[in-house]
Protein backbone atom coordinates (compact mmCIF):
# COMPACT_ATOMS: atom_id res chain seq x y z
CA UNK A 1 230.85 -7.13 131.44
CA UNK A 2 231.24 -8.22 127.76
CA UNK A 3 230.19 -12.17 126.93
CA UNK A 4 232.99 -14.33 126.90
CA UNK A 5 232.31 -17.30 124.19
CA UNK A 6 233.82 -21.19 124.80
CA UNK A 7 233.88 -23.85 123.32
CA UNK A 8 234.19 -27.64 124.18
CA UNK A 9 236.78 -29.89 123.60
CA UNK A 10 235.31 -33.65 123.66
CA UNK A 11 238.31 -35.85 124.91
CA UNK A 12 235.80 -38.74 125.06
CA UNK A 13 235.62 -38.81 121.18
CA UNK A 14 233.43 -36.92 118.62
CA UNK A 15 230.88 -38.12 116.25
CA UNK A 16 227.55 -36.42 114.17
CA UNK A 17 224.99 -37.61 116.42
CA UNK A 18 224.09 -36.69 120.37
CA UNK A 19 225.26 -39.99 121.23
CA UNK A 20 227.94 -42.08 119.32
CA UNK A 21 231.17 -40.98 121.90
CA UNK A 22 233.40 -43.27 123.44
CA UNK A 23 231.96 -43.87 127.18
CA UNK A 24 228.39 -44.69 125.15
CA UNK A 25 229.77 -46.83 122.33
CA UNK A 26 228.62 -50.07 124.12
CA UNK A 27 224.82 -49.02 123.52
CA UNK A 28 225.40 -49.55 119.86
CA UNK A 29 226.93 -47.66 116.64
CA UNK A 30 226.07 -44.42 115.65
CA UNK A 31 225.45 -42.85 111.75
CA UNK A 32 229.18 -41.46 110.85
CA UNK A 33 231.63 -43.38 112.87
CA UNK A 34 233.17 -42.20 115.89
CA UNK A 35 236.50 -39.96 115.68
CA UNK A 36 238.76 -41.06 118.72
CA UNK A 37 239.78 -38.00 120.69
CA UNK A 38 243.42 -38.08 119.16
CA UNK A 39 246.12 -35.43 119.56
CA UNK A 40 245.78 -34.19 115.94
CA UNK A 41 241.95 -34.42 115.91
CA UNK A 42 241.75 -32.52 119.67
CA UNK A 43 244.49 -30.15 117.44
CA UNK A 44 242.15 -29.22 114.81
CA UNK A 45 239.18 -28.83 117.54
CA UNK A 46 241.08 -26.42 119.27
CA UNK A 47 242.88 -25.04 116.62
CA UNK A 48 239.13 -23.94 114.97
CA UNK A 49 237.96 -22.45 118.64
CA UNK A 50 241.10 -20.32 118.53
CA UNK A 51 240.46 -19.19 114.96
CA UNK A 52 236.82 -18.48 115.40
CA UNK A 53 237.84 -16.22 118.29
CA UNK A 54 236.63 -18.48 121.36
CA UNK A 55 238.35 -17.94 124.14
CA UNK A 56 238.88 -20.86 126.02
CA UNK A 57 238.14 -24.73 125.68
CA UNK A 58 236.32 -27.13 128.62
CA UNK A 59 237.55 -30.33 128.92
CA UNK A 60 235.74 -33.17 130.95
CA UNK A 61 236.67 -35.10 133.83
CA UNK A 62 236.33 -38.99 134.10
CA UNK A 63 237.14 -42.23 133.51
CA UNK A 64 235.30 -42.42 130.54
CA UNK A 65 237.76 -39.24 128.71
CA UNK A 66 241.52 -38.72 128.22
CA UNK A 67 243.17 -36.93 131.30
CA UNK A 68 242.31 -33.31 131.00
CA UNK A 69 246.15 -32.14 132.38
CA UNK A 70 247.77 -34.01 129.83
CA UNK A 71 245.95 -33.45 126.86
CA UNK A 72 245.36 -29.43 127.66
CA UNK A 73 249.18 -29.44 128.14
CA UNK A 74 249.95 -31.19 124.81
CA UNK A 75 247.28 -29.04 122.79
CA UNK A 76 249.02 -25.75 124.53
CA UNK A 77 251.96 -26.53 122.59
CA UNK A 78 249.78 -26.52 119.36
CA UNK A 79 247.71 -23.07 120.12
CA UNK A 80 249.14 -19.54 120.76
CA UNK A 81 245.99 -17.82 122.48
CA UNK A 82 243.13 -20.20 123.21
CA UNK A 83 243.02 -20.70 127.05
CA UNK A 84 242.46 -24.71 128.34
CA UNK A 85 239.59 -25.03 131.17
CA UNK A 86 241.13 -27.95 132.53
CA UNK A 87 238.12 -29.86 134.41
CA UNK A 88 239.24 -32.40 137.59
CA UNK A 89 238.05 -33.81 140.97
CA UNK A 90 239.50 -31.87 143.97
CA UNK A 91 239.40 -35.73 146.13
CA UNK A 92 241.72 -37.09 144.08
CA UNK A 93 244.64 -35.41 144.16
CA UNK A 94 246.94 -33.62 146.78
CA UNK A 95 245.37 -29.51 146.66
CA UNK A 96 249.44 -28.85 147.07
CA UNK A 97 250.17 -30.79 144.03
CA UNK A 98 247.45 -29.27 142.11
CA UNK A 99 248.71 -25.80 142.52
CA UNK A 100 252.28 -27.28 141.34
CA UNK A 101 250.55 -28.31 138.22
CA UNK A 102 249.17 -25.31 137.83
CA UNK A 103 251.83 -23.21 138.24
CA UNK A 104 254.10 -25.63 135.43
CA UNK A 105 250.98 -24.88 132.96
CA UNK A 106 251.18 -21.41 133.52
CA UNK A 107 255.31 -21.36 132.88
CA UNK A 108 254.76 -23.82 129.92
CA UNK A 109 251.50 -22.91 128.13
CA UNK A 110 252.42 -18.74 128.76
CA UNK A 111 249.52 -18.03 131.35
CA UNK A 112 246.31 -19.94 129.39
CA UNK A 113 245.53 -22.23 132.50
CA UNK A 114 241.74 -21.91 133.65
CA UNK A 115 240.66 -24.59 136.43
CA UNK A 116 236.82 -26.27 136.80
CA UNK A 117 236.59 -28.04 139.99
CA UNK A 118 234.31 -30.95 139.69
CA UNK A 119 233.54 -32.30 142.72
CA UNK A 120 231.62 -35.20 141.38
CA UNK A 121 227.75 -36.96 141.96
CA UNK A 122 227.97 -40.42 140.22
CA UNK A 123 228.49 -42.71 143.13
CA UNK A 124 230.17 -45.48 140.96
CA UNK A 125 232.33 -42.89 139.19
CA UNK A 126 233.62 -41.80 142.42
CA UNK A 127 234.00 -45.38 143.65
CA UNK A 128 236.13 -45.73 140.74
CA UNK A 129 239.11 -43.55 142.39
CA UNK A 130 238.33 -45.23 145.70
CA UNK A 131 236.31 -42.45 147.10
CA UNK A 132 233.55 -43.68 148.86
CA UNK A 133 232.03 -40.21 151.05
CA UNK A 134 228.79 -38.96 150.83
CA UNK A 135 227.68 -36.26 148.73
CA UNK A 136 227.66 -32.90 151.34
CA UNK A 137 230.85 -34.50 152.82
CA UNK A 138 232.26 -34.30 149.73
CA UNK A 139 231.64 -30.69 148.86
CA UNK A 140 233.19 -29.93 152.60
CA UNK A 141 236.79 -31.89 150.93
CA UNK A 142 235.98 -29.61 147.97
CA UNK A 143 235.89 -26.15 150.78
CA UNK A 144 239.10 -27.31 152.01
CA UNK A 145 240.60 -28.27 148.53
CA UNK A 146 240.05 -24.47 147.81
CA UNK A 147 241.41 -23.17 150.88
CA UNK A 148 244.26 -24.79 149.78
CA UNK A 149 244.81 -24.37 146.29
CA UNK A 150 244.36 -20.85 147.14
CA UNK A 151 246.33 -20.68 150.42
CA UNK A 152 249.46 -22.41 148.36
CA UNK A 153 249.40 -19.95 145.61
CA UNK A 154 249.32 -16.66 146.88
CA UNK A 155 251.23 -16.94 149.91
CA UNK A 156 253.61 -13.90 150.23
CA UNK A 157 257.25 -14.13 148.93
CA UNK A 158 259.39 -15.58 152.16
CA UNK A 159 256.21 -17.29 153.67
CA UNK A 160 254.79 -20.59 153.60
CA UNK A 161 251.02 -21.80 154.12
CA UNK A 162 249.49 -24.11 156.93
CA UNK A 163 246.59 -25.84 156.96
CA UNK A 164 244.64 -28.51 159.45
CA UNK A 165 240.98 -29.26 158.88
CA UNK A 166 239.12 -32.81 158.41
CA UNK A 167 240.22 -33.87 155.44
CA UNK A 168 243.93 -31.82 154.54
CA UNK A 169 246.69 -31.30 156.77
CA UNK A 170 249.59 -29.12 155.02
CA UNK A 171 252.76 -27.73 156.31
CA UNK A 172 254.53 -25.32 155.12
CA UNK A 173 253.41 -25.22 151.84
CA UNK A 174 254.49 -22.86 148.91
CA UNK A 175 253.85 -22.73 145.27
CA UNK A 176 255.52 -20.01 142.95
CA UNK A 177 253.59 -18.88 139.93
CA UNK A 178 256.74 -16.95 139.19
CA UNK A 179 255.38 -14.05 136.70
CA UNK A 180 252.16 -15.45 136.12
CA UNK A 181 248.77 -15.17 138.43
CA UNK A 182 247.19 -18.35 139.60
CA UNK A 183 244.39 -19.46 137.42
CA UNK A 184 240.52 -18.46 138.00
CA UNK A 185 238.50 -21.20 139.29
CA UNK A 186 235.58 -22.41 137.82
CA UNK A 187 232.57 -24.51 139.43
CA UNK A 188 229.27 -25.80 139.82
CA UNK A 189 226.86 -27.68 141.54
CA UNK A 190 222.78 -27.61 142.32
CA UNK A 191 222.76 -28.63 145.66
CA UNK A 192 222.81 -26.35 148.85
CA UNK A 193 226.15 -27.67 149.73
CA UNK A 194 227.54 -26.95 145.91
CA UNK A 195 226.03 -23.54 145.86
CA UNK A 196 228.10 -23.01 149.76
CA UNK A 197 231.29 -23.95 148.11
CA UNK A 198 230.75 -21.49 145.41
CA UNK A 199 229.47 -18.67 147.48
CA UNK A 200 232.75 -18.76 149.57
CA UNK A 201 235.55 -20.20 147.23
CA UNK A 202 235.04 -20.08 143.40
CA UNK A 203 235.65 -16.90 140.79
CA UNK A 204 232.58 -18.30 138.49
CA UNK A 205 229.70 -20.47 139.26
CA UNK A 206 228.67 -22.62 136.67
CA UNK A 207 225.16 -23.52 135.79
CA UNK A 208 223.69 -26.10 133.12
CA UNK A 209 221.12 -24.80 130.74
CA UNK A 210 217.97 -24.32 132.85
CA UNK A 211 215.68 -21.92 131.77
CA UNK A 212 216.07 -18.53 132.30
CA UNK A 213 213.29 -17.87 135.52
CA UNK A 214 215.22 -21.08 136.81
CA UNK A 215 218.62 -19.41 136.13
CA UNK A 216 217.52 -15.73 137.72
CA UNK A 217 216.43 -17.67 140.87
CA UNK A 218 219.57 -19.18 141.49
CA UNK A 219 221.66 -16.36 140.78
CA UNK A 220 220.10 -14.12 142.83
CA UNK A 221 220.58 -16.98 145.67
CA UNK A 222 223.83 -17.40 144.85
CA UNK A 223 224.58 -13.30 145.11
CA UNK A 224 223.01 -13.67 148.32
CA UNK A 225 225.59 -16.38 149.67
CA UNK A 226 228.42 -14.57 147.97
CA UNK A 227 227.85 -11.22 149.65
CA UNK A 228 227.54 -13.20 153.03
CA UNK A 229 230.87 -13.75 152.67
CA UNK A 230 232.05 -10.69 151.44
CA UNK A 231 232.46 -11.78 147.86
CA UNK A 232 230.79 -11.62 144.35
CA UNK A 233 230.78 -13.69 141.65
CA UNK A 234 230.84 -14.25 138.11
CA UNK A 235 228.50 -16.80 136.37
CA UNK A 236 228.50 -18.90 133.43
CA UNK A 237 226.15 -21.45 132.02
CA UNK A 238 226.94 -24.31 129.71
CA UNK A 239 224.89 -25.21 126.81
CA UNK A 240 225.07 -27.18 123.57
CA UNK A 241 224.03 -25.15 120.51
CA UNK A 242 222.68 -25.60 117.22
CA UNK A 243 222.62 -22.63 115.73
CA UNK A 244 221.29 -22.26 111.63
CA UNK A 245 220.47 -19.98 108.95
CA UNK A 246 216.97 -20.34 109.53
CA UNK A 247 214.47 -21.51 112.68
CA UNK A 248 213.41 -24.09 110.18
CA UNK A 249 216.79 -25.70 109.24
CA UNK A 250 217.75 -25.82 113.23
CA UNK A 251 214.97 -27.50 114.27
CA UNK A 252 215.45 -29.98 111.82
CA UNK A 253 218.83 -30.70 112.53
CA UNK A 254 217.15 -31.18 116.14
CA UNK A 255 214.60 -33.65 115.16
CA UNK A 256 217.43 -35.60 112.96
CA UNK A 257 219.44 -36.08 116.27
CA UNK A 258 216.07 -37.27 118.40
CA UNK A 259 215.23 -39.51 115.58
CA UNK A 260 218.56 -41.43 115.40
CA UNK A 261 218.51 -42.19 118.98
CA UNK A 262 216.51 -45.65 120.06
CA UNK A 263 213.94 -46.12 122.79
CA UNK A 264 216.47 -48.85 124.26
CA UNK A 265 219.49 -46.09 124.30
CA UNK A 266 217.43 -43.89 126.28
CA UNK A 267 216.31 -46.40 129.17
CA UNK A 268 219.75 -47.31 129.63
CA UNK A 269 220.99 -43.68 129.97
CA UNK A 270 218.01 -42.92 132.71
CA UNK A 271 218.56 -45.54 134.41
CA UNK A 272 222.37 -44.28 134.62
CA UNK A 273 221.46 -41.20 135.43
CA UNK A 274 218.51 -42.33 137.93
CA UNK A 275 221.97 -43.53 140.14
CA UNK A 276 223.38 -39.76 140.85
CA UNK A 277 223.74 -38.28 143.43
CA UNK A 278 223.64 -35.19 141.60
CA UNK A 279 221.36 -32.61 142.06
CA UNK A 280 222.00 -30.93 138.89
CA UNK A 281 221.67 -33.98 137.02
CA UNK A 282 218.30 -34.73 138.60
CA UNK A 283 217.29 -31.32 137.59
CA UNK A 284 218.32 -31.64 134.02
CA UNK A 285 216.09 -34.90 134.08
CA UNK A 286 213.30 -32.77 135.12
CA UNK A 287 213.50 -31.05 132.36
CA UNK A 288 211.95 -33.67 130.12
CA UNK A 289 210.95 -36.26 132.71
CA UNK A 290 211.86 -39.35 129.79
CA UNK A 291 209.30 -37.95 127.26
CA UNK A 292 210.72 -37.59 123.77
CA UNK A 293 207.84 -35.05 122.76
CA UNK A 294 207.45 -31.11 123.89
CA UNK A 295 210.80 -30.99 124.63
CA UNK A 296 211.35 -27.04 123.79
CA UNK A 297 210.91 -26.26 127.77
CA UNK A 298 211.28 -22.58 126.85
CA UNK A 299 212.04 -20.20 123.67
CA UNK A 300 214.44 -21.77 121.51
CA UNK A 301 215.67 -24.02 125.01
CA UNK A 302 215.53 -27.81 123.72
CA UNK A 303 215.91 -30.81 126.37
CA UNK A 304 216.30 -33.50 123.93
CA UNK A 305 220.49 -33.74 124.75
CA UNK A 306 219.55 -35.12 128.32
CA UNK A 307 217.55 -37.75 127.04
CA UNK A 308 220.83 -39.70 126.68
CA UNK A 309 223.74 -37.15 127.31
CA UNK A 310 224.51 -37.21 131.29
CA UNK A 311 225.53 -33.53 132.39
CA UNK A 312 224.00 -30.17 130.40
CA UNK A 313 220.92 -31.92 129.32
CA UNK A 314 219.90 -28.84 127.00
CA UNK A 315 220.88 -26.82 123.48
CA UNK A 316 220.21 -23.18 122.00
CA UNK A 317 218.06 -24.22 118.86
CA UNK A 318 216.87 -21.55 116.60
CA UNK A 319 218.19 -19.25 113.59
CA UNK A 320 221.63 -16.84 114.36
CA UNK A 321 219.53 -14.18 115.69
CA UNK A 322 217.11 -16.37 117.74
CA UNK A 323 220.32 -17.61 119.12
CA UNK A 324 221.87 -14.74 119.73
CA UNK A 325 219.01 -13.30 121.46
CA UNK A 326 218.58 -16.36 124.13
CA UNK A 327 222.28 -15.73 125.17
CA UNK A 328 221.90 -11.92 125.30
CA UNK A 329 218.74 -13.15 127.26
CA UNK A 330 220.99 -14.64 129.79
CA UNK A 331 223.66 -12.72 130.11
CA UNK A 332 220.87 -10.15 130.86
CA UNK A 333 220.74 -11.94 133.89
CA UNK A 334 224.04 -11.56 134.93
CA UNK A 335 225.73 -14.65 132.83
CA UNK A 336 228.86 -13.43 131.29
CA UNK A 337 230.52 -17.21 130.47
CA UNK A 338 229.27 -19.19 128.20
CA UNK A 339 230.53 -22.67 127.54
CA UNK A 340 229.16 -24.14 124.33
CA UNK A 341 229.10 -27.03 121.75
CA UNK A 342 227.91 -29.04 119.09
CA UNK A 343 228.34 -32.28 116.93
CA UNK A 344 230.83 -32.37 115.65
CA UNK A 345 232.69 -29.98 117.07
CA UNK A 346 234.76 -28.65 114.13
CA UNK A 347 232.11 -27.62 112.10
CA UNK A 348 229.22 -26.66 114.76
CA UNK A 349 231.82 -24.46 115.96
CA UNK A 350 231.91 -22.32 112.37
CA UNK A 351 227.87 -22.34 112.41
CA UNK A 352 227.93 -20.58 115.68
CA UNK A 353 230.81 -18.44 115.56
CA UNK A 354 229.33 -17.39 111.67
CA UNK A 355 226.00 -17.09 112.61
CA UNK A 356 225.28 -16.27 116.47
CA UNK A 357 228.22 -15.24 117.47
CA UNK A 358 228.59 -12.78 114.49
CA UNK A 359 225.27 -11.58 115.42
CA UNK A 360 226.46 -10.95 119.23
CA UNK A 361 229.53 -9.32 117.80
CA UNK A 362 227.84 -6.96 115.68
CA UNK A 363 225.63 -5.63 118.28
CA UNK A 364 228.90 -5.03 120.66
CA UNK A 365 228.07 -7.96 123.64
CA UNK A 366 231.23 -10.29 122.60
């Protein structure tokens, strides 16, 4: 399978440095000024991605962002081809409704709808929406979430959909996606329960940027659980990038983010992250265990994002082709999606797509 390229669309805010967003403006200002995630600046984001020939956008989920529906849906009427992966927590919202909403995006944005389930590992986040299970019961809401979204929106014309388990009861449910097919479904998650979900629900599995012998492991697990199930899957990986004209110029760039950030800005983000439940997140915080030295855990694979950057901890960093041969190095391993991006957004998105992305294009991968 060819590499499909995405980009990110920050609906928390944008700014030049790793930090400097709006959920981490209370730890202090950042070099450049923050751009609030507005309509006509998300416009231009996405506007560029479709341009540059990405194929799809990932929004985030969370208090600290702009709803991901609402803004997709506004920035679909602003696009012709770029596709919206629309990111959202399966516990808070009817799995009936959800397919409704999806079925109006497909109708209204002409078929561009992808969906990322986030089931969610911040304790207080999830306290937020008044959701107070633990983490592996919340991954079995997340199973039956997907037996319903699914159930909903391919039930046969002149049939309706029933479901009773612990946490759903529907009857006689139906959704019509009309002319259009429901969207793919995106997900991730470390922990056994996560990787459960995914084996037996989920169209691609989502990883953060581990290295690759931690990546091929957990593939080849995942393939395992899949075919246990009857099923395969499709994987993806999300990474920042920063992608130059030389190996000399990126790492720069790299060592100009690291130096802006303070010692004080990085104890307060550990000790948020130190909180999750998350087993991805406490892998990412492996990665670099707090240090703010060495942090190139593997060809061209820096860890200095999840110093203070909760989520994919880790970026590309290298010249076009060094780039472009760590993502070819992936996909290798069977990872055909990947989600990428960059501050600021607008213009990391032209040094990847005219650098790296050129270079994957010319040798036939994208």
């Amino acid at each position: 399978m060819s590499i499909h390229l995405h980009w990110y669309l920050p609906t928390n805010g944008d700014s030049r440095e790793i930090v400097g967003s709006g959920d981490d403006s209370h730890l202090g200002p950042s070099a450049g000024g923050i751009r609030p995630p507005t309509i006509a600046y998300l416009g231009e984001i996405a506007r560029t991605a479709e341009l540059l020939g990405f194929e799809a956008v990932l929004t985030p989920t969370g208090t600290w962002c702009e709803d991901a529906w609402i803004t997709t849906a506004a920035l679909s009427q602003v696009t012709t081809r770029l596709k919206f992966l629309v990111a959202f927590r399966p516990g808070f919202i009817s799995p009936t409704l959800a397919a409704h909403q999806a079925a109006t995006f497909q109708r209204v944005s002409g078929g561009r709808l992808l969906l990322n389930i986030v089931t969610g590992g911040d304790p207080v986040e999830q306290a937020r929406f008044g959701d107070h299970l633990d983490h592996d019961e919340r991954y079995r809401r997340t199973g039956e979430f997907l037996s319903v979204l699914r159930g909903v929106s391919s039930a046969p014309r002149g049939t309706t959909f029933d479901f009773a388990g612990d946490h759903y009861r529907i009857d006689g449910a139906r959704i019509d996606f009309g002319d259009w097919d429901p969207p793919q479904i995106f997900f991730g998650g470390a922990s056994e329960a996560a990787e459960e979900v995914a084996a037996e629900h989920v169209d691609t599995y989502l990883a953060w940027g581990e290295t690759p012998a931690q990546i091929s492991q957990r593939l080849d697990r995942l393939r395992i659980r899949a075919a246990a199930h009857g099923r395969t899957l499709q994987f993806g990986i999300r990474l920042h990038v920063i992608s130059r004209d030389t190996s000399a110029d990126a790492w720069a760039h790299a060592e100009r983010l690291l130096s802006s950030i303070s010692d004080d800005r990085i104890r307060a983000a550990q000790e948020v992250f130190a909180r999750s439940e998350s087993v991805g997140q406490r892998r990412m915080t492996a990665l670099h265990d707090g240090r703010t030295s060495d942090l190139e855990i593997s060809p061209n694979l820096w860890a200095g994002y999840g110093l203070v950057r909760g989520g994919a901890g880790t970026a590309l960093v290298g010249s076009h082709t060094e780039v472009a041969d760590r993502i070819a190095e992936y996909h290798a391993l069977g990872i055909d999606h990947f989600i990428l991006s960059g501050q600021p957004h607008i213009e990391e998105a032209f040094w990847f797509a005219e650098g790296a992305g050129a270079v994957l294009r010319a040798r036939g991968l994208v």
